[in-house]
N, C-alpha and C. Protein backbone atom coordinates (compact mmCIF):
# COMPACT_ATOMS: atom_id res chain seq x y z
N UNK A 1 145.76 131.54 20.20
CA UNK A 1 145.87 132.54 21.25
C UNK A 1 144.93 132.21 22.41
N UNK A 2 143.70 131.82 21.80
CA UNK A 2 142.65 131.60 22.94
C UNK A 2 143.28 130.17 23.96
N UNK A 3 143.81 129.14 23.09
CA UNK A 3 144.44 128.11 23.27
C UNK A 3 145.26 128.41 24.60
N UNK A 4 146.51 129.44 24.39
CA UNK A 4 147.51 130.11 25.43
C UNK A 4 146.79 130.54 26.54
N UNK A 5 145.88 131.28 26.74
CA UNK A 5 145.05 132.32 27.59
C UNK A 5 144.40 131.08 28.53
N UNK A 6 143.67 130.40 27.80
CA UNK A 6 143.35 129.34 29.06
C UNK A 6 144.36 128.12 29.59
N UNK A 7 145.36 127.79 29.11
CA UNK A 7 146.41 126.87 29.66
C UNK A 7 146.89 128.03 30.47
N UNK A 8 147.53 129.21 30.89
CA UNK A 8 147.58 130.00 31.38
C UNK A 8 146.91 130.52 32.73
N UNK A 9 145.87 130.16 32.09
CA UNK A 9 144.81 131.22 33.39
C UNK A 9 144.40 129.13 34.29
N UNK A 10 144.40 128.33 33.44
CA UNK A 10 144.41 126.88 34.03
C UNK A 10 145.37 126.62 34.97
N UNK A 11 146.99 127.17 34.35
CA UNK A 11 147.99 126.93 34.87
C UNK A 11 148.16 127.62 36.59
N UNK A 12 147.29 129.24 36.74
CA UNK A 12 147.35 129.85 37.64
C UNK A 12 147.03 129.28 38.92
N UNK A 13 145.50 128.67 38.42
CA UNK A 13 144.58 128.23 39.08
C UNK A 13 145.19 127.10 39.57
N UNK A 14 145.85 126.30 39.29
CA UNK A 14 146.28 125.19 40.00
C UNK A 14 147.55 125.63 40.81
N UNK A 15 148.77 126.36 40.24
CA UNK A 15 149.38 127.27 41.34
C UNK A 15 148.94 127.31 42.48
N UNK A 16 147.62 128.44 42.58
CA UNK A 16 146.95 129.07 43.59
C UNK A 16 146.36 127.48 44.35
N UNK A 17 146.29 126.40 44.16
CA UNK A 17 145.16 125.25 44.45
C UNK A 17 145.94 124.27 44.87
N UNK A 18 147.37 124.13 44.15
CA UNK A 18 147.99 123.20 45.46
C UNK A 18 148.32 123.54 46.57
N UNK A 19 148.92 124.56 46.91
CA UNK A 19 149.21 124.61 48.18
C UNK A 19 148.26 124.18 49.18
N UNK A 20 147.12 124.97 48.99
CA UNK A 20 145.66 124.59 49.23
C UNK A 20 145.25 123.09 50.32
N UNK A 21 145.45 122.51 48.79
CA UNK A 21 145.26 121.23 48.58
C UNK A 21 146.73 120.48 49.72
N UNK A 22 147.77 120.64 49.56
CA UNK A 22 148.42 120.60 50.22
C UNK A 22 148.78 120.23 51.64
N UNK A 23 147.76 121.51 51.56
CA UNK A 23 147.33 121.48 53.41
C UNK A 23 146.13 120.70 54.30
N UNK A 24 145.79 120.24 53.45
CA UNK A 24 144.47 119.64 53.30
C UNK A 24 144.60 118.18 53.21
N UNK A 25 145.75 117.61 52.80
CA UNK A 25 146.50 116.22 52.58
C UNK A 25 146.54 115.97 54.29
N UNK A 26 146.88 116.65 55.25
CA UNK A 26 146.63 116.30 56.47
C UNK A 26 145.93 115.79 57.36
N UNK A 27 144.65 115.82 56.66
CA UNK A 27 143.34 115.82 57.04
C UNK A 27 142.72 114.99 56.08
N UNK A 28 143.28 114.51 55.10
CA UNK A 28 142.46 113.83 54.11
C UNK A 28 143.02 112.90 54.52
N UNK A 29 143.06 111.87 54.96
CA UNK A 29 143.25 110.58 54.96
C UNK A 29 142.04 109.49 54.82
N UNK A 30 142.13 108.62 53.75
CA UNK A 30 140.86 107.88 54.10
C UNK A 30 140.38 107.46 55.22
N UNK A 31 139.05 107.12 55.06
CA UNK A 31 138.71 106.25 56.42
C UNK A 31 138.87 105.00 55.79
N UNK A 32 139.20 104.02 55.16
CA UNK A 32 139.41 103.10 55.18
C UNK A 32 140.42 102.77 54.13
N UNK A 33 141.43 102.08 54.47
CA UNK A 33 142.41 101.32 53.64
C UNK A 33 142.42 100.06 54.00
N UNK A 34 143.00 99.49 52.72
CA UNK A 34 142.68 98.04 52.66
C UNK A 34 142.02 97.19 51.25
N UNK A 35 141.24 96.30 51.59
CA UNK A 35 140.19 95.83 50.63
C UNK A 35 139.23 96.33 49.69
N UNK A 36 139.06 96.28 48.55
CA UNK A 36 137.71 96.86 48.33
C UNK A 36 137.32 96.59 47.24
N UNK A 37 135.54 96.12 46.72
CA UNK A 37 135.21 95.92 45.43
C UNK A 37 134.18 96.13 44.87
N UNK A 38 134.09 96.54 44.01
CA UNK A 38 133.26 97.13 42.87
C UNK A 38 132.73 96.15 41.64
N UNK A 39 131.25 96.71 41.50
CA UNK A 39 130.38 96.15 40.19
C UNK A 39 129.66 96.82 39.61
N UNK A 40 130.05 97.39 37.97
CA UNK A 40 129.21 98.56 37.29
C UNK A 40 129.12 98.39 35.85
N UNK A 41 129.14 99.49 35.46
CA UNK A 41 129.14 98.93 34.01
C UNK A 41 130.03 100.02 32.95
N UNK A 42 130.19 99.38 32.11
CA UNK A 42 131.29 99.90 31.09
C UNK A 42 130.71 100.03 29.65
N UNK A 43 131.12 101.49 28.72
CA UNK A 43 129.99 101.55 27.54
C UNK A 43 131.57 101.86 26.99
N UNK A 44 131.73 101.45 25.73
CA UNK A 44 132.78 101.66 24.81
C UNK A 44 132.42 101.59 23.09
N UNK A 45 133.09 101.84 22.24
CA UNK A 45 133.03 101.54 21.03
C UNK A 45 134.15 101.11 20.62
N UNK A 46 133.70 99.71 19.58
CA UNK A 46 134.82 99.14 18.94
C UNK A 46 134.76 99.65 17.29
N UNK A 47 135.40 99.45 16.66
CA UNK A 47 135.62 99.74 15.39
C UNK A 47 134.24 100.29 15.60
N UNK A 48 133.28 101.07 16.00
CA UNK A 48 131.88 101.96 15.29
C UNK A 48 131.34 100.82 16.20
N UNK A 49 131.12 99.53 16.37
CA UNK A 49 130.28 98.96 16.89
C UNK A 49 130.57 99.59 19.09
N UNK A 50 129.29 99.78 19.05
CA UNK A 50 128.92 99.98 20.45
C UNK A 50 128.84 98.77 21.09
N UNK A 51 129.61 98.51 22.63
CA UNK A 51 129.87 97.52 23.41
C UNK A 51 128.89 98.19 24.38
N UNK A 52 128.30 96.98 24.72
CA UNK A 52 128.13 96.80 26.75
C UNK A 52 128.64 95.88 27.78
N UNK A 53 129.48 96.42 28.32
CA UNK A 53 130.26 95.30 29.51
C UNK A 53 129.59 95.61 31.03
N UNK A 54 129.46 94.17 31.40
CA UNK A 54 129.20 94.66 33.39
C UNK A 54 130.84 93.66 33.61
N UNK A 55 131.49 94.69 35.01
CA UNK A 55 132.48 94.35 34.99
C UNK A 55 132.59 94.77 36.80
N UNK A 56 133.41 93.84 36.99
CA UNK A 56 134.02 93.72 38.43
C UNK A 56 135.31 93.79 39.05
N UNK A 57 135.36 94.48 39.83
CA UNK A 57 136.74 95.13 40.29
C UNK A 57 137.03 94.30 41.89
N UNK A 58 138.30 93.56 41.58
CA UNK A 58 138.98 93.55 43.62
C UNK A 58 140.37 94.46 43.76
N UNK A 59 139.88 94.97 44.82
CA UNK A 59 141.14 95.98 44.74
C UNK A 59 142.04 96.24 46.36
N UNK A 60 143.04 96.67 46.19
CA UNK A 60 144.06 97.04 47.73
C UNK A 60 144.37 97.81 47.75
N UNK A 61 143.46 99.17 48.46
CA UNK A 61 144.67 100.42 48.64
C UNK A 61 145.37 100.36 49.89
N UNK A 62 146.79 100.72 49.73
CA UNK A 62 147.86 100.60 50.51
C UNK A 62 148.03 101.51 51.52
N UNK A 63 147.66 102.68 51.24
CA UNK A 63 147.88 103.95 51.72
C UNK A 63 147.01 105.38 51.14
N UNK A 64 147.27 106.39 51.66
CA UNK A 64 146.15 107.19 50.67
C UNK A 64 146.94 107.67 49.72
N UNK A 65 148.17 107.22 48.63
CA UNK A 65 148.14 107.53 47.81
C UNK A 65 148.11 106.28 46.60
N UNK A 66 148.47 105.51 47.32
CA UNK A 66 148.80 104.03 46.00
C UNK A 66 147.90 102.85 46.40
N UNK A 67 147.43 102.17 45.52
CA UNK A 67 147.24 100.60 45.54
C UNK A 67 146.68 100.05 44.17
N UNK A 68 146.25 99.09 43.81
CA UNK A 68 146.31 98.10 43.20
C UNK A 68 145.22 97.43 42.86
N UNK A 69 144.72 97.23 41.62
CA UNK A 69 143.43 96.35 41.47
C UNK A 69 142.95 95.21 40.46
N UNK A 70 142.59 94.68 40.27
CA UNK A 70 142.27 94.07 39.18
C UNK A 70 140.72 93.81 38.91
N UNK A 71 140.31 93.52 37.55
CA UNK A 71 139.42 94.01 36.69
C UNK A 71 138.73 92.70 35.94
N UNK A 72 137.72 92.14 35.49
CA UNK A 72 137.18 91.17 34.84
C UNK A 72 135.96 91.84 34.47
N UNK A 73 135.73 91.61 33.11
CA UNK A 73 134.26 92.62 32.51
C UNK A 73 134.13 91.08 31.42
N UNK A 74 132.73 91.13 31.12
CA UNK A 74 132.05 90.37 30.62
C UNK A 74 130.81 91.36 29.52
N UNK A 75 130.87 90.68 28.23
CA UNK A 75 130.08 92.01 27.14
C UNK A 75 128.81 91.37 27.32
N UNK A 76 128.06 91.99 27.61
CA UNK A 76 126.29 92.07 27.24
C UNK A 76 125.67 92.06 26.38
N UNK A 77 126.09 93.45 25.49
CA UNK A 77 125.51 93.53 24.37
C UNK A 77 126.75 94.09 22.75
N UNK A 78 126.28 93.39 21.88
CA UNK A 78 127.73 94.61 20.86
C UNK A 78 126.52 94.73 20.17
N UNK A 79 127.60 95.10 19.09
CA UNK A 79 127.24 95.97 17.64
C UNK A 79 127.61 95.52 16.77
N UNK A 80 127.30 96.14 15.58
CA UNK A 80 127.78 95.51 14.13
C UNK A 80 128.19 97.09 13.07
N UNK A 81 129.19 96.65 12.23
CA UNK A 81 129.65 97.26 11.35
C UNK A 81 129.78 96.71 10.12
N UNK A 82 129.75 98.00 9.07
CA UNK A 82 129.75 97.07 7.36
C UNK A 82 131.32 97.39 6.79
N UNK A 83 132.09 96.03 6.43
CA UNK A 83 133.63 96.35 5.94
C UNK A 83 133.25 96.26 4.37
N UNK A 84 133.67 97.60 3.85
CA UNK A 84 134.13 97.49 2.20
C UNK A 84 132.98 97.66 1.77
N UNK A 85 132.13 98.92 2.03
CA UNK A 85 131.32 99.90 2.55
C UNK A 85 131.00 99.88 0.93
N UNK A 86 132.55 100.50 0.58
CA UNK A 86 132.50 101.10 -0.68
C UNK A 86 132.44 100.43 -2.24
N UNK A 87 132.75 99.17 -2.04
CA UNK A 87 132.79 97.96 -3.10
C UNK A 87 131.65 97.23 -3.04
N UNK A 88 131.54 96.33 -4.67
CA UNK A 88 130.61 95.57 -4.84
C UNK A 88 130.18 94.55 -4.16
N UNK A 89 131.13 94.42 -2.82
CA UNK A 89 130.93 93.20 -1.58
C UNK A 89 130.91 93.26 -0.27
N UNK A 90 130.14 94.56 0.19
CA UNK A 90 130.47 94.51 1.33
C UNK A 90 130.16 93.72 2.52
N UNK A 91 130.24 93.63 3.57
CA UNK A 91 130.27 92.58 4.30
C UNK A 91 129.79 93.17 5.93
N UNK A 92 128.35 92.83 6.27
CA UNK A 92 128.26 93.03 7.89
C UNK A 92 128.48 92.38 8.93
N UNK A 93 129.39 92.81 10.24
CA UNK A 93 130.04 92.07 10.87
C UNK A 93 129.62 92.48 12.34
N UNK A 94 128.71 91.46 12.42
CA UNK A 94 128.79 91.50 14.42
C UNK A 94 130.11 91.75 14.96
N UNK A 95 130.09 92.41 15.98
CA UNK A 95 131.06 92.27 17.16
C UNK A 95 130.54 92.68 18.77
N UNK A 96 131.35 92.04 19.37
CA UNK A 96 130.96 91.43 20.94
C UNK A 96 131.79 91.17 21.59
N UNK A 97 132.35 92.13 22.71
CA UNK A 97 133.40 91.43 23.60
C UNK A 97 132.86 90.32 24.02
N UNK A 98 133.46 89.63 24.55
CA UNK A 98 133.41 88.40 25.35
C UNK A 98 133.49 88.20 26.41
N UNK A 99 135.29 88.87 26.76
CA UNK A 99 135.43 89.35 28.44
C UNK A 99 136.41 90.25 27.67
N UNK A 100 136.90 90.78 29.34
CA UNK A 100 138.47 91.45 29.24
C UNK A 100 138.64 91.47 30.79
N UNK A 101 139.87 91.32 30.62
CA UNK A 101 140.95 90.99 31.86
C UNK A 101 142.09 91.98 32.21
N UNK A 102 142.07 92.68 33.20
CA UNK A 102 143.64 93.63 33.22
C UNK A 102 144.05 93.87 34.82
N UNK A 103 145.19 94.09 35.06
CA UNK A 103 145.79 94.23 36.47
C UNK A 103 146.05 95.78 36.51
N UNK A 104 145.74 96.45 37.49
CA UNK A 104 146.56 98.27 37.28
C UNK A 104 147.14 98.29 38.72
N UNK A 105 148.23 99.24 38.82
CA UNK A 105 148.22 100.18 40.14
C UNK A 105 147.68 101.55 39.65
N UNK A 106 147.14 101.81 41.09
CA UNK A 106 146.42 103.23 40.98
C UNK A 106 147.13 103.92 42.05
N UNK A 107 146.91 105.19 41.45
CA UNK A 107 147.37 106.40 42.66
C UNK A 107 146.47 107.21 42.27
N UNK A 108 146.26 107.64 44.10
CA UNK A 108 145.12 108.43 44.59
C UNK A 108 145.50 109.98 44.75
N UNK A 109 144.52 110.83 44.72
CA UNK A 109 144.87 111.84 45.05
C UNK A 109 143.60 112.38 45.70
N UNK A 110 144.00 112.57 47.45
CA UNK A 110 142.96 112.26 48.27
C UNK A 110 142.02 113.81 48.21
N UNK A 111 141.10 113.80 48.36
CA UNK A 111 140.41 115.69 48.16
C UNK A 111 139.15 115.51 49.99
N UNK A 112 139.01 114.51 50.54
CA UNK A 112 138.54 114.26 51.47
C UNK A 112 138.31 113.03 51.85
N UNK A 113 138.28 112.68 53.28
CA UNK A 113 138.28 111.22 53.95
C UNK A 113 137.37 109.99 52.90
N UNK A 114 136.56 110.78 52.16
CA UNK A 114 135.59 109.93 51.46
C UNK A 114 135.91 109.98 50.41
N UNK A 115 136.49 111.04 49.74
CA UNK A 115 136.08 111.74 48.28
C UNK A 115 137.93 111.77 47.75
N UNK A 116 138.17 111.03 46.40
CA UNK A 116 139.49 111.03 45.78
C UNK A 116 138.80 111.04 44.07
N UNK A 117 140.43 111.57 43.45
CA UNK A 117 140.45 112.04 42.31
C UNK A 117 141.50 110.72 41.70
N UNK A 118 141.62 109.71 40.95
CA UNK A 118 142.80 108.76 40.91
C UNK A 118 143.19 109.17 39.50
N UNK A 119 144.20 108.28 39.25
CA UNK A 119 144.27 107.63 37.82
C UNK A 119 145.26 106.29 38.07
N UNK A 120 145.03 105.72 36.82
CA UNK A 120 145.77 104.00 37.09
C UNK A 120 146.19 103.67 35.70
N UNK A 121 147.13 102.69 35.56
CA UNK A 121 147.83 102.30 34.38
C UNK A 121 147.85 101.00 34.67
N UNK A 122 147.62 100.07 33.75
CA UNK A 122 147.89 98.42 33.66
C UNK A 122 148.03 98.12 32.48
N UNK A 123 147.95 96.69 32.43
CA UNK A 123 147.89 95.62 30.94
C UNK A 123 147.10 94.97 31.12
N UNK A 124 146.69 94.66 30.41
CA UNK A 124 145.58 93.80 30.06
C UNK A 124 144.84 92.87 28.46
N UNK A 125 144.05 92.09 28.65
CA UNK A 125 143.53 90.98 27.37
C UNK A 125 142.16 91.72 27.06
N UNK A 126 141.42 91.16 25.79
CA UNK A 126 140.24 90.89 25.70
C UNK A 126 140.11 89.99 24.76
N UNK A 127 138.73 89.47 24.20
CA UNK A 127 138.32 88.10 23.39
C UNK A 127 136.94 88.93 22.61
N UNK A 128 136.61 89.26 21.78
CA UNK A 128 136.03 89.35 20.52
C UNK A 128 135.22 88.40 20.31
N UNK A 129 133.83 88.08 19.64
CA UNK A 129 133.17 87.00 19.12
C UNK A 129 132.93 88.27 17.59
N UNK A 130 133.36 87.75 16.67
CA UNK A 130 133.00 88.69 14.93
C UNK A 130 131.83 87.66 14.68
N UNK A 131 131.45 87.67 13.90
CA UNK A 131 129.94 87.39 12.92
C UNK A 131 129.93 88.09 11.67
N UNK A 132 130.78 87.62 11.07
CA UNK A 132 130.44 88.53 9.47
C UNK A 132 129.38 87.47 9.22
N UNK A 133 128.45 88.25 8.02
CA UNK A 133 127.15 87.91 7.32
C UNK A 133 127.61 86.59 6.40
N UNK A 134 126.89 85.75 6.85
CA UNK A 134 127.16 84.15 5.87
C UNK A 134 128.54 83.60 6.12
N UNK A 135 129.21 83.71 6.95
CA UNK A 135 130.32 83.13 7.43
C UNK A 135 130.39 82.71 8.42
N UNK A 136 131.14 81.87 8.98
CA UNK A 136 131.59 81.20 10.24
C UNK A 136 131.81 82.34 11.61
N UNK A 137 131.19 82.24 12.85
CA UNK A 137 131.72 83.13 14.21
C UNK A 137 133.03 82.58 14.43
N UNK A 138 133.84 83.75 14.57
CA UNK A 138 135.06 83.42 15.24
C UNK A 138 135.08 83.84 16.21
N UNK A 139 136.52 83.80 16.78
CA UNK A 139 136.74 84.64 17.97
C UNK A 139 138.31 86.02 17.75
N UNK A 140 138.24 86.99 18.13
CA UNK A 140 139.51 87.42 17.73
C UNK A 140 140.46 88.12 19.52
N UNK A 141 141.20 87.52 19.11
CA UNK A 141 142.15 87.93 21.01
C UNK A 141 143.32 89.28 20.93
N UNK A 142 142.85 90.05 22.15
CA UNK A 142 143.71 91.46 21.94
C UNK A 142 144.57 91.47 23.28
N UNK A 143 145.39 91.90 23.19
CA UNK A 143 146.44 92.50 24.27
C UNK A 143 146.73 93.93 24.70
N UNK A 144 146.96 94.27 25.43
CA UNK A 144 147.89 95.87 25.60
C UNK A 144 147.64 96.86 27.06
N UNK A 145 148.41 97.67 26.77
CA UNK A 145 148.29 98.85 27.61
C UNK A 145 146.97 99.62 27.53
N UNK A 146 146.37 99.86 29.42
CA UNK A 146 145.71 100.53 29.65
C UNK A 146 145.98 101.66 30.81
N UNK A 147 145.30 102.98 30.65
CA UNK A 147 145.14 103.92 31.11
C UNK A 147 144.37 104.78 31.31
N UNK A 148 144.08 105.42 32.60
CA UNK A 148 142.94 106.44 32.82
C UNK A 148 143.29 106.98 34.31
N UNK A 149 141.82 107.52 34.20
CA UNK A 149 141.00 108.01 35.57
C UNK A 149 140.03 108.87 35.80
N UNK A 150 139.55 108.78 37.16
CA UNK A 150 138.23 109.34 37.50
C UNK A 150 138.30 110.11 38.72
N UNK A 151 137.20 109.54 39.33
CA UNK A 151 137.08 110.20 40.62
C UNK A 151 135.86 109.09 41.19
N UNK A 152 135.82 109.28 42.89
CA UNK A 152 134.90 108.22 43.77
C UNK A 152 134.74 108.95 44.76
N UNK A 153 133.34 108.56 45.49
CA UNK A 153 132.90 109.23 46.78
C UNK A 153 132.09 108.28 47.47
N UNK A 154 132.55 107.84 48.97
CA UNK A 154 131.59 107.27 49.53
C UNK A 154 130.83 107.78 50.11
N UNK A 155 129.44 107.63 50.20
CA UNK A 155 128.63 108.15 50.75
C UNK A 155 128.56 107.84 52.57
N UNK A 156 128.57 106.96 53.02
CA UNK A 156 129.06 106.42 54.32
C UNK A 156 130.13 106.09 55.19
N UNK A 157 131.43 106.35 54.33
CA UNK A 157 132.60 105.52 54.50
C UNK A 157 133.18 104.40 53.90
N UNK A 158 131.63 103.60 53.60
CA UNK A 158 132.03 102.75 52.87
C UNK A 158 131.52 102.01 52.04
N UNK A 159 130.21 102.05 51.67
CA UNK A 159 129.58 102.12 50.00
C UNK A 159 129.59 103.68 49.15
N UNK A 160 130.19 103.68 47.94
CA UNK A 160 129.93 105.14 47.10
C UNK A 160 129.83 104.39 45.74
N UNK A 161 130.48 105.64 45.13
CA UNK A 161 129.96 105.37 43.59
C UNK A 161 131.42 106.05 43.15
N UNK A 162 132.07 105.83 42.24
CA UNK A 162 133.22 105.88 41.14
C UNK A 162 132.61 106.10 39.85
N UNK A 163 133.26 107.07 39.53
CA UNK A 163 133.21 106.90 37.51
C UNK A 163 134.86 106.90 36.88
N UNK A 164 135.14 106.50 36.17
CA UNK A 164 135.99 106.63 35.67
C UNK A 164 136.51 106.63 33.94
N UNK A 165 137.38 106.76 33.09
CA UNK A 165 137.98 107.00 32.03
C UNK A 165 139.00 106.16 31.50
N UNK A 166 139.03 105.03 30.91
CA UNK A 166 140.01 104.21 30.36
C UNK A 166 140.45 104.42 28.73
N UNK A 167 141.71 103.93 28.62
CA UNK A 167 142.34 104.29 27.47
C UNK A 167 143.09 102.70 27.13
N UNK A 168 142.05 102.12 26.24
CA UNK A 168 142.84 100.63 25.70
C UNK A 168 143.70 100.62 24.72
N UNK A 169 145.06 100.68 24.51
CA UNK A 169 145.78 100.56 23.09
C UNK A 169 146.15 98.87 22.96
N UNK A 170 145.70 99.03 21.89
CA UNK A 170 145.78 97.01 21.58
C UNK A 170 147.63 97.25 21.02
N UNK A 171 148.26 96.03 21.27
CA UNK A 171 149.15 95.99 20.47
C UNK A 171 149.55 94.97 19.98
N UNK A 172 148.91 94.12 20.47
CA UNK A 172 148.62 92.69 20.02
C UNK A 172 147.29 92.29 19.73
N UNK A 173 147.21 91.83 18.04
CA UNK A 173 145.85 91.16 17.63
C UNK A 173 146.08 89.87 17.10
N UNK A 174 145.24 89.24 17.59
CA UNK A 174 144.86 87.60 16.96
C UNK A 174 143.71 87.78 16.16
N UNK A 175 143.70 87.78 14.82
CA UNK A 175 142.31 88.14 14.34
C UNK A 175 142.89 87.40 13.21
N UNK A 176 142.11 86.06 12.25
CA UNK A 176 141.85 85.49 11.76
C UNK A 176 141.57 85.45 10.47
N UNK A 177 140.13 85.96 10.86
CA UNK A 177 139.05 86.25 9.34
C UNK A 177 139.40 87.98 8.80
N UNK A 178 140.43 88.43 9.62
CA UNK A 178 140.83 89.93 8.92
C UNK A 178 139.77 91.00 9.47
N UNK A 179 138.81 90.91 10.08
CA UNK A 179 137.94 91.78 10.36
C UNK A 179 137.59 92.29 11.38
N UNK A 180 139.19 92.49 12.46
CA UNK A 180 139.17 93.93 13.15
C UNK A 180 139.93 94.79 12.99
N UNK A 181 140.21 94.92 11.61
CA UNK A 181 141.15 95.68 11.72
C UNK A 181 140.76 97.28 11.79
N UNK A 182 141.52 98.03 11.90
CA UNK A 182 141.55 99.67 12.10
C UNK A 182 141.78 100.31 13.00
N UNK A 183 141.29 101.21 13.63
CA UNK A 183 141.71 102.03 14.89
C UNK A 183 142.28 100.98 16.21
N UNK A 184 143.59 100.89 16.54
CA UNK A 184 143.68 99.83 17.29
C UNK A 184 144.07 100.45 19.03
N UNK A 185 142.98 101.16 19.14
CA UNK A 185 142.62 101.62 20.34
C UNK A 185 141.19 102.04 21.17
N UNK A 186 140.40 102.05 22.48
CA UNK A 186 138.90 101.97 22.64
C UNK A 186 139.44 103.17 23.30
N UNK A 187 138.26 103.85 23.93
CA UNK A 187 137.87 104.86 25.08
C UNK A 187 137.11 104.17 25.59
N UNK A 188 137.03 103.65 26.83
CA UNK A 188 136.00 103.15 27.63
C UNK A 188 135.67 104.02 28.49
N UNK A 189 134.28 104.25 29.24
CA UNK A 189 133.56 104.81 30.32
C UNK A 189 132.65 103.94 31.17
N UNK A 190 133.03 104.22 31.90
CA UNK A 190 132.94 103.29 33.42
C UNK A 190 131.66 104.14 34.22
N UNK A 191 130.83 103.28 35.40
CA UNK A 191 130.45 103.81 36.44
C UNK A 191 130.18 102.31 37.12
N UNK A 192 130.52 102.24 38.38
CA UNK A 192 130.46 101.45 39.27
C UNK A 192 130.02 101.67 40.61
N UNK A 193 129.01 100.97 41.61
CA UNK A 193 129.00 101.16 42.90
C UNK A 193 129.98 100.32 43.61
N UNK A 194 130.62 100.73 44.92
CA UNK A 194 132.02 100.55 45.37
C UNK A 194 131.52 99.92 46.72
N UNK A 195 132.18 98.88 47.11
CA UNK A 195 132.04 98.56 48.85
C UNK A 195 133.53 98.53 49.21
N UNK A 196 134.24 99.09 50.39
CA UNK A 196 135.21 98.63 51.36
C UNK A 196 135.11 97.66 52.31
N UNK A 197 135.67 97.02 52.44
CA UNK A 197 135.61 95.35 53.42
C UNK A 197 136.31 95.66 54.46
C-alpha cells in the first residue's frame, strides 16, 4: 500500500513538472555542443571483490538531446575472494580488471545551459587478471550490454563535474580456470571531471 501511495504521489509530481520543464527546454540549450572529454574514476564490485578503475571518456554531443561517446578504463586496484568457502579446499582468488572498453549513445535531458540529467546504453569488453592461491595468473575476457545514468554541471561552461550509474550484464565469458563464475552482472559508479573543446 505504502508502495502505491508513493508511485502515485511520484507519479503526480512529475505530471505537475513536465510541463514545467517543458517550457524551460526553450531556454535550456547548452552552451556548448560538440566535443568533449572526461577523466575520473570508477568503484565497482566483481564477484565480492572490490575494483578500482581510472577511466576516460571522448565524446560528441549532437544537439541538446543526443550524442555519443566512448569509454576506456584501466583497473588500479582489485580484490580477492574465497571459492568453495564451504569444502575441504577452498581456494583464494585475486581479481583485477585490466581494462574495459565500450561505445554508448546518450540522451540528454537538458534542466539548464550548464546543468543535464542523461542516461546512455552501449556494448562493451573487459579483461580480468584471476590469481587463485598456488596456481598460474590468467586472464579471463567479458562482453555485453551496458546501461545507466547520471547527471553533470559545468561550472563555467566548460569544465564541470558528472557522476553517473552503470549497469554491466556480461553475456559473454572467456574464463578458463572456472573462477568467475556467478553473478554475471556489475553496478558501477562513476565520478569524473569534464572539459568541452
Amino acid at each position: 500500500m505504502k508502495s502505491l501511495m508513493f508511485v502515485t504521489a511520484a507519479a503526480s509530481t512529475l505530471a505537475l513538472a513536465l510541463p514545467a520543464a517543458a517550457q524551460g527546454w526553450s531556454v535550456s540549450t547548452p552552451e556548448h555542443t560538440g566535443a568533449y572529454g572526461e577523466l575520473g574514476y570508477t568503484g565497482t564490485s566483481i564477484h565480492g571483490a572490490d575494483q578500482s578503475i581510472i577511466d576516460g571518456r571522448l565524446g560528441w554531443r549532437f544537439n541538446r538531446f543526443i550524442g555519443a561517446e566512448g569509454e576506456l578504463g584501466v583497473g588500479v586496484s582489485g580484490g580477492a575472494r574465497t571459492f568453495g568457502a564451504d569444502t575441504t579446499t577452498p581456494v583464494g582468488v585475486g581479481l583485477k580488471q585490466r581494462y574495459n572498453a565500450a561505445g554508448y549513445v546518450v540522451g540528454y535531458l537538458p534542466l539548464t545551459p550548464r546543468a543535464d540529467l542523461f542516461a546512455r546504453v552501449g556494448y562493451g569488453a573487459a579483461q580480468y587478471r584471476l590469481d587463485p592461491a598456488g596456481l598460474a595468473q590468467y586472464d579471463a575476457h567479458t562482453n555485453g550490454f551496458r546501461f545507466g545514468g547520471g547527471a553533470q554541471f559545468f561550472v563555467d561552461g566548460q569544465n564541470g563535474i558528472r557522476a553517473q550509474y552503470t549497469r554491466y550484464d556480461i553475456q559473454n565469458l572467456s574464463d578458463a580456470g572456472g573462477y568467475f563464475g556467478g553473478d554475471r552482472s556489475t553496478n558501477e559508479w562513476s565520478v569524473a571531471l569534464s572539459h568541452r573543446f
